[in-house]
Protein backbone atom coordinates (compact mmCIF):
# COMPACT_ATOMS: atom_id res chain seq x y z
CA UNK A 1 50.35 12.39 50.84
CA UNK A 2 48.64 11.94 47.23
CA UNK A 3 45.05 11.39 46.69
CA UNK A 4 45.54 8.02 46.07
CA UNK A 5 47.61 7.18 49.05
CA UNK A 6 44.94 8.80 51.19
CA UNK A 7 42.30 6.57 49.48
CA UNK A 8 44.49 3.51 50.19
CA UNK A 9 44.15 3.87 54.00
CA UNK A 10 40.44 4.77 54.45
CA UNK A 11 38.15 2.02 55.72
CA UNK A 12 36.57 -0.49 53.10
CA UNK A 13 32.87 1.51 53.65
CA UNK A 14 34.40 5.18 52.99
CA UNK A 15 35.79 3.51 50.15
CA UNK A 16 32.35 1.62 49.20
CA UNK A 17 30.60 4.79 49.78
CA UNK A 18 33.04 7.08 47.40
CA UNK A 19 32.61 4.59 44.53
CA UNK A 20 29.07 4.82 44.81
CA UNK A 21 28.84 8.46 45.13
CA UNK A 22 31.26 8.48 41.82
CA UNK A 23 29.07 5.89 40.08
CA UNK A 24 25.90 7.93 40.67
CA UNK A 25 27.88 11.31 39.00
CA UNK A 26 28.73 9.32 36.05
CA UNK A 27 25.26 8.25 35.44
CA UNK A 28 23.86 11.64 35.99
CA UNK A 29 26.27 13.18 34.09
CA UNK A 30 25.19 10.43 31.15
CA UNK A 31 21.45 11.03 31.74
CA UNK A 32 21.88 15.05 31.61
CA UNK A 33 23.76 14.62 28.18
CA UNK A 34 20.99 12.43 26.89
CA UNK A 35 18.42 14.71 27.66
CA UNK A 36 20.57 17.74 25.84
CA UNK A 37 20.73 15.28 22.72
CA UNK A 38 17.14 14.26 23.12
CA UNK A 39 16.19 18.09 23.32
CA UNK A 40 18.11 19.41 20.40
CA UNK A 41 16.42 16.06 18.83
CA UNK A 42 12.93 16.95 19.88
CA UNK A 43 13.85 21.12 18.43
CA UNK A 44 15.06 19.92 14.84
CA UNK A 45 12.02 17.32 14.10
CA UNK A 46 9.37 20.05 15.58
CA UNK A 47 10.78 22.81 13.60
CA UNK A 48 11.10 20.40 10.39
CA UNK A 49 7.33 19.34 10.71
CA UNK A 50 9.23 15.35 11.33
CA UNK A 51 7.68 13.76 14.27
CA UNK A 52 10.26 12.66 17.31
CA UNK A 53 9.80 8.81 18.97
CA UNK A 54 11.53 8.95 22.65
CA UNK A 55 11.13 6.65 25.17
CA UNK A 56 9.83 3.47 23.45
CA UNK A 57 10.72 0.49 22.56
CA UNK A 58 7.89 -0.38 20.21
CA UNK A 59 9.54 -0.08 16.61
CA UNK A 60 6.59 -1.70 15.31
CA UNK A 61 4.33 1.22 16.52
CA UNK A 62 6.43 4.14 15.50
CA UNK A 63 6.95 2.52 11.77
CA UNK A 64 3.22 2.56 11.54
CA UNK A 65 3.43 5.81 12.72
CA UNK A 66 5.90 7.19 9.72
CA UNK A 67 4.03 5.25 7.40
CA UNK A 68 0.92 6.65 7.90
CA UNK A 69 -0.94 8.78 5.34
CA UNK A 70 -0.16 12.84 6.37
CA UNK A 71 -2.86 15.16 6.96
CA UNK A 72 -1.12 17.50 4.41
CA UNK A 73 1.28 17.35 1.55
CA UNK A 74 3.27 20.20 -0.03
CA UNK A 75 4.53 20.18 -3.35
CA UNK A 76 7.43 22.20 -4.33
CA UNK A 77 7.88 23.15 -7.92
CA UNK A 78 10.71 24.74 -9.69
CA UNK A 79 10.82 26.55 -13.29
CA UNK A 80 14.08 27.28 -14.43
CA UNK A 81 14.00 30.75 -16.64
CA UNK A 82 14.82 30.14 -20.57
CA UNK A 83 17.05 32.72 -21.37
């Protein structure tokens, strides 16, 4: 008997209940490759010095945010040597 065969003849609530179950994997299987993005994320902008916005939904507020004047600037300079 296949898989499929064997899901055909269970009752309508195993069936209910397996699609659940497999609906709740999928979305924690989304969630726990969101957080892996949002970590690696969170990593490059600390170790640039950039600033990382998660878990809003106010664009307005984190524009301000970028925008604002920084506490430090560096300047880079670079003199080519005149042979």
């Amino acid at each position: 008997m296949s898989r499929q065969e064997f899901i055909d003849k269970m009752p309508a609530e195993q069936k209910k209940a397996l699609e659940d179950i497999k609906k709740q994997q999928q979305s924690d299987y989304r969630r726990s490759g969101m957080a892996l993005a949002e970590g690696a994320m969170a990593s490059l902008a600390d170790g640039t010095g950039g600033t990382f916005f998660h878990n809003r939904n106010d664009l307005g507020a984190g524009l301000v945010g970028l925008t604002a004047v920084p506490e430090c600037v560096y300047l880079l300079e670079f003199s080519p040597v005149q042979p």
